[in-house]
C-alpha atoms as a PDB file:
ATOM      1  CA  UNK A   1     114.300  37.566-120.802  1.00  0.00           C
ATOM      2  CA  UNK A   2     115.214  34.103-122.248  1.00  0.00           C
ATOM      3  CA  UNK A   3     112.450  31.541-121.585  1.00  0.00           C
ATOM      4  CA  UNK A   4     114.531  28.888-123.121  1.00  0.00           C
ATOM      5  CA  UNK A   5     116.947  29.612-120.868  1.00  0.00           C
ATOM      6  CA  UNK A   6     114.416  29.510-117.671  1.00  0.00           C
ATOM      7  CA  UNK A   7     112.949  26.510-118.476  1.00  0.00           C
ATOM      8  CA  UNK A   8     116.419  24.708-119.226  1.00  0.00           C
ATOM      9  CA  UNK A   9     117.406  26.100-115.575  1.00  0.00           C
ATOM     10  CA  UNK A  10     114.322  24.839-114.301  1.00  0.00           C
ATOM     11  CA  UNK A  11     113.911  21.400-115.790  1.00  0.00           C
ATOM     12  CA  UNK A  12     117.695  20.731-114.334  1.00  0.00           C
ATOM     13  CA  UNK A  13     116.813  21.959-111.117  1.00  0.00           C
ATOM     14  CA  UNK A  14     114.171  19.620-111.125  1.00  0.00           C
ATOM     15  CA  UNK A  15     116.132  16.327-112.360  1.00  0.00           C
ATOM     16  CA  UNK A  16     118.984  17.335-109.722  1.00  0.00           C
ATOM     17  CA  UNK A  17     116.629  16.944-106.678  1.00  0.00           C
ATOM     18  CA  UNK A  18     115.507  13.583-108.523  1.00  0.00           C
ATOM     19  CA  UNK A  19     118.578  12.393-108.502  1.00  0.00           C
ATOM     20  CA  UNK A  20     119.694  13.703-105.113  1.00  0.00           C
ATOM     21  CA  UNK A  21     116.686  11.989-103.566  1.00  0.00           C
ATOM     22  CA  UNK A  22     117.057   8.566-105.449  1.00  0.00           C
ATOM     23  CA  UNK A  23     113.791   8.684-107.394  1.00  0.00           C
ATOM     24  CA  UNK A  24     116.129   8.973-110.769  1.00  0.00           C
ATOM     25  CA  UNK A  25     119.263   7.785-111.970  1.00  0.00           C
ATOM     26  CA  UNK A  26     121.989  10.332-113.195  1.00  0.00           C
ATOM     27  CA  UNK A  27     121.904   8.457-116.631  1.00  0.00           C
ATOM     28  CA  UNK A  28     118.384   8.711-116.878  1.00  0.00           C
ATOM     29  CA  UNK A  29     118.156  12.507-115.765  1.00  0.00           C
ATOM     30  CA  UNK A  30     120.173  12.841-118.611  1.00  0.00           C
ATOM     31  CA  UNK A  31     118.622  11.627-121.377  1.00  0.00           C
ATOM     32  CA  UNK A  32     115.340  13.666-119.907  1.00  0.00           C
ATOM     33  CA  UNK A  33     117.578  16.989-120.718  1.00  0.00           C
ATOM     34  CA  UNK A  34     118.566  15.895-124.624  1.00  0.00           C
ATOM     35  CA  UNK A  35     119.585  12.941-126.513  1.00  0.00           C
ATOM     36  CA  UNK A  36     123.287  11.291-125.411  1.00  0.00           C
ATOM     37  CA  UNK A  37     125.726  10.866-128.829  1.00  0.00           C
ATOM     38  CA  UNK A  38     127.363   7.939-127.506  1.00  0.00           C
ATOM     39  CA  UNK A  39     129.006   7.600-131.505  1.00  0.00           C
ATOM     40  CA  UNK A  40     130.231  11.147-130.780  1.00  0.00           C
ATOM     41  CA  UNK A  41     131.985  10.466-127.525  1.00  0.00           C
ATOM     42  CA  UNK A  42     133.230   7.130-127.517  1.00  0.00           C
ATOM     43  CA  UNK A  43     135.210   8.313-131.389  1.00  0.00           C
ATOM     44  CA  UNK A  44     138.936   8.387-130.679  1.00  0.00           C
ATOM     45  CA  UNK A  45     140.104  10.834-133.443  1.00  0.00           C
ATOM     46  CA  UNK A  46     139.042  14.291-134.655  1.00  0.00           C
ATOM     47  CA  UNK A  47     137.869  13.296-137.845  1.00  0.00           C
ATOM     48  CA  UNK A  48     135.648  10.592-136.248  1.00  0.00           C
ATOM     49  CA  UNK A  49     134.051  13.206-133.830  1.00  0.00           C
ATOM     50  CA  UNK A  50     133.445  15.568-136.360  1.00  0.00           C
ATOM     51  CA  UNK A  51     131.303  12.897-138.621  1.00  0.00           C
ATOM     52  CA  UNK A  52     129.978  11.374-135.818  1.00  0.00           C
ATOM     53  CA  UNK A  53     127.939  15.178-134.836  1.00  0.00           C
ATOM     54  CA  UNK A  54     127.276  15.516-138.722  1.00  0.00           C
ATOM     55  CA  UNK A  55     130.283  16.977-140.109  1.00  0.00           C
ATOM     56  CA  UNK A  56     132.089  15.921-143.371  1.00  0.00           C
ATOM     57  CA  UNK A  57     135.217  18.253-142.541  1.00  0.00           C
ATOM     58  CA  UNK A  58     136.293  20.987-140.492  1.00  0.00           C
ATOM     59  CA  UNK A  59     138.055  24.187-141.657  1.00  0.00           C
ATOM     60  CA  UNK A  60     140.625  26.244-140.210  1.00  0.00           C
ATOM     61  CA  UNK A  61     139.529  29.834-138.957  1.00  0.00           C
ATOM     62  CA  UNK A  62     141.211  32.624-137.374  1.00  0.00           C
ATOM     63  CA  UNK A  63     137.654  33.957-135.527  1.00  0.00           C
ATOM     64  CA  UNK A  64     138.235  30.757-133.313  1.00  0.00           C
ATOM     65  CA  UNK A  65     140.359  31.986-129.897  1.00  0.00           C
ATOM     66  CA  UNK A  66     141.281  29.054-128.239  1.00  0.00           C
ATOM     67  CA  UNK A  67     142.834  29.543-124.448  1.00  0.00           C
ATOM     68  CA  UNK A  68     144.857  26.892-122.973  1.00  0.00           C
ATOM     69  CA  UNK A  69     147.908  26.992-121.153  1.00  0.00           C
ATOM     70  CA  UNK A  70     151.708  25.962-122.692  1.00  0.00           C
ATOM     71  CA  UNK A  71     152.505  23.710-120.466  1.00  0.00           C
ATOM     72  CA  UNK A  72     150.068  22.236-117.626  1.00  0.00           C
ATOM     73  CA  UNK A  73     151.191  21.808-114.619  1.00  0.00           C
ATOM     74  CA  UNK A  74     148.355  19.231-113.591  1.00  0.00           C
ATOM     75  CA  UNK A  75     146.411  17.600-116.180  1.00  0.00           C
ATOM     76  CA  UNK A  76     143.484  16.826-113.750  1.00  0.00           C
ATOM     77  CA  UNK A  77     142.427  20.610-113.773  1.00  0.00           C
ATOM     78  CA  UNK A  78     143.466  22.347-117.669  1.00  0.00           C
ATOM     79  CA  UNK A  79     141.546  25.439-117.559  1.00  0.00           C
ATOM     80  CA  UNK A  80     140.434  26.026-121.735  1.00  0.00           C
ATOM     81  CA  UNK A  81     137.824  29.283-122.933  1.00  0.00           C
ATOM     82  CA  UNK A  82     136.868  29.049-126.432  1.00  0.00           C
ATOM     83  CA  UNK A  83     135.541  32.298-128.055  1.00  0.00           C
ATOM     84  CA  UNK A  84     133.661  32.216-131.364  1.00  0.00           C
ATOM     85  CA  UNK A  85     133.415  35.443-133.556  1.00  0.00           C
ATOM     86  CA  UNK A  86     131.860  32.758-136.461  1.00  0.00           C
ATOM     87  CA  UNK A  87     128.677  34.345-137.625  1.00  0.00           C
ATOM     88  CA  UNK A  88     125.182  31.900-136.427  1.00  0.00           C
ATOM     89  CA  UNK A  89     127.600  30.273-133.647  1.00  0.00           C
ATOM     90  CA  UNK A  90     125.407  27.119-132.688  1.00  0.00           C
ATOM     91  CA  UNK A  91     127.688  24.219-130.700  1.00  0.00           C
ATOM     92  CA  UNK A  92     131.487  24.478-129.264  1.00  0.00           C
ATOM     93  CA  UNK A  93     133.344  21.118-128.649  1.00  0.00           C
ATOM     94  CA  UNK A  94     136.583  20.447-126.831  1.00  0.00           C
ATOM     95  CA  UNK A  95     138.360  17.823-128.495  1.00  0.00           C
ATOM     96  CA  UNK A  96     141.716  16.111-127.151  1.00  0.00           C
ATOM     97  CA  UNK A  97     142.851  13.346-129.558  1.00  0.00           C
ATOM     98  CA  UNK A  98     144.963  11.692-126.929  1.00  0.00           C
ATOM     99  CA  UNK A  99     142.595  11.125-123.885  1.00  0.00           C
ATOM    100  CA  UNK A 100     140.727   8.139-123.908  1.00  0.00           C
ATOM    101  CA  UNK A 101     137.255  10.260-125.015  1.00  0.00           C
ATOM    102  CA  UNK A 102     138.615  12.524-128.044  1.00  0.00           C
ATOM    103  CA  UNK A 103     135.297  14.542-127.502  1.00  0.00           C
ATOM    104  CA  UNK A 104     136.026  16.069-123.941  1.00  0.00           C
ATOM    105  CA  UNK A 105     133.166  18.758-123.627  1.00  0.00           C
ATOM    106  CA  UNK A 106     130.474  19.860-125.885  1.00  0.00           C
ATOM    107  CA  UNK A 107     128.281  23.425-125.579  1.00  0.00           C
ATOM    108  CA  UNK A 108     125.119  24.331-126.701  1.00  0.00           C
ATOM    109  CA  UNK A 109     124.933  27.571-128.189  1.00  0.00           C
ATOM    110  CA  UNK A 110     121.308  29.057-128.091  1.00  0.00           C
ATOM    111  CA  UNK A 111     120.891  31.917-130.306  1.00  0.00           C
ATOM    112  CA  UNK A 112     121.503  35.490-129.532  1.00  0.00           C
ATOM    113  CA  UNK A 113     123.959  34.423-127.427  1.00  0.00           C
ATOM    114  CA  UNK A 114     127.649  35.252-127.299  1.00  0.00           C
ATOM    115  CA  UNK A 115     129.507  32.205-128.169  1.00  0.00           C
ATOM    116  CA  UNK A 116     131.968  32.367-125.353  1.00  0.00           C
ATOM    117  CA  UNK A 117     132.899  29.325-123.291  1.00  0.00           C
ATOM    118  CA  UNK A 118     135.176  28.218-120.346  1.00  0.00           C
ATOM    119  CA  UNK A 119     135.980  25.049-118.267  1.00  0.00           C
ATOM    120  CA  UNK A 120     138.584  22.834-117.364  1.00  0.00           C
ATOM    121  CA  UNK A 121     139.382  19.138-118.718  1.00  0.00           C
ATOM    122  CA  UNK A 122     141.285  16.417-117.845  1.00  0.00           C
ATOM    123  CA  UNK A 123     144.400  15.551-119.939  1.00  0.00           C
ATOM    124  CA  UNK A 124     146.058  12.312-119.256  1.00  0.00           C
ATOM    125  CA  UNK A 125     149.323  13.149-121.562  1.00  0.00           C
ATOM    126  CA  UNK A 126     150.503  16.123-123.968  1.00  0.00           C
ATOM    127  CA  UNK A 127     148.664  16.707-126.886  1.00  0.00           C
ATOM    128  CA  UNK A 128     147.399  19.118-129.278  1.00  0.00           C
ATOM    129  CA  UNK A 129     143.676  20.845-127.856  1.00  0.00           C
ATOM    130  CA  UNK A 130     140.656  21.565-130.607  1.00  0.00           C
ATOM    131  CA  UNK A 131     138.187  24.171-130.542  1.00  0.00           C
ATOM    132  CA  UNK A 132     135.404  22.643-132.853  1.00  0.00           C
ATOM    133  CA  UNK A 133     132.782  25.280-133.937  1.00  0.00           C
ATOM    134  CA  UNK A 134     129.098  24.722-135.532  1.00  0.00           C
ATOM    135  CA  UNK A 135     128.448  27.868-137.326  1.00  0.00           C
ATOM    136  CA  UNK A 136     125.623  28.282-140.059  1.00  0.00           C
ATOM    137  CA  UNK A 137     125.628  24.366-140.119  1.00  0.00           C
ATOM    138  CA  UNK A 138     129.495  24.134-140.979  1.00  0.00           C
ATOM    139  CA  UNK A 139     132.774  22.854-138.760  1.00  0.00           C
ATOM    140  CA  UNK A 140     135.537  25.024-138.232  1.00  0.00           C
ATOM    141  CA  UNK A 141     138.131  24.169-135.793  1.00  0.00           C
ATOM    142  CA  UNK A 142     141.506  25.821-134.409  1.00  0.00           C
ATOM    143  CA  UNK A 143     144.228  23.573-131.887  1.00  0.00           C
ATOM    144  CA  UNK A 144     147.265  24.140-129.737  1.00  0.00           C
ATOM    145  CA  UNK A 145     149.538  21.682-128.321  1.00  0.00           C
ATOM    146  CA  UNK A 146     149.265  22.205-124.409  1.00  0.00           C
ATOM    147  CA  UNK A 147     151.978  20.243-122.400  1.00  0.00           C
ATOM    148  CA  UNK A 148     151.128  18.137-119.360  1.00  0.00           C
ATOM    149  CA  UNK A 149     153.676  17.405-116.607  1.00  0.00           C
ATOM    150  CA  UNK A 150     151.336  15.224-114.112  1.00  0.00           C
ATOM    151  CA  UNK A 151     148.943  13.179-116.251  1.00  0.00           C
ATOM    152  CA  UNK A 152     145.178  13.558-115.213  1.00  0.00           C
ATOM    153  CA  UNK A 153     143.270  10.895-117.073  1.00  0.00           C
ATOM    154  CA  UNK A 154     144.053   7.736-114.670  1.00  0.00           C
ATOM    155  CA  UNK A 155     147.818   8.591-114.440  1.00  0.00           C
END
């Protein structure tokens, strides 16, 4: 059993009924949970992102598996899973250069844990996709171009 993982469950069980009752504001149930990188999210290119968590660079690695489809049919709903065979696995971001947030999603790995992630994200326009990785303190990254055909972001 994972008490990190209980009490993360239950402490955002707790701030959703907060919020869902009035007595808290979503922004503030937020920065109860962990600390907001507004530098991180509001970068508009990779290389911004990846000093704005701490990084100097970010290598290439084949143990990144980055899912995403060719061409995306709507780029309200792009379905992405990220799967990390990088030894000591801590973070996985979602970076898309050309929507208005370059930093799209960011995990939390805890340790012990398989890194192995999936959601969808808005695209507003074609562009490449990055799977950023935090392993043993260091970036590594993979990307694939993913097509949109209905824009998502606004459009």
């Amino acid at each position: 059993m994972n008490l990190e993982r209980r009490h993360v469950l239950k402490l955002g069980t707790a701030l959703a009924v907060a919020v869902t009752a009035g007595f808290m504001k979503p922004q503030e149930a937020w920065a109860a949970q962990e600390e907001w990188n507004e530098k991180a999210f509001d970068a508009t290119d990779v290389d911004s992102v990846i000093e704005a968590l701490g990084g100097s660079s970010a290598e290439e690695s084949d143990k990144i598996s980055l899912q995403a489809p060719d061409i995306a049919e709507n780029g309200a709903v792009v379905p992405v899973a990220i799967t990390s065979e990088l030894d000591n696995t801590t973070e996985i971001s979602i970076l898309v250069p050309d929507n208005p947030n370059t930093l799209t999603a960011q995990f939390t790995i805890p340790e012990g844990t398989k890194a192995d992630v999936a959601t969808r994200i808005k695209m507003g326009e074609t562009s490449d996709v990055y799977a950023l990785v935090k392993a043993d303190g260091d970036y590594y990254m993979t990307h694939k171009e993913v097509k949109v055909t209905l824009g998502g972001c606004g459009g």
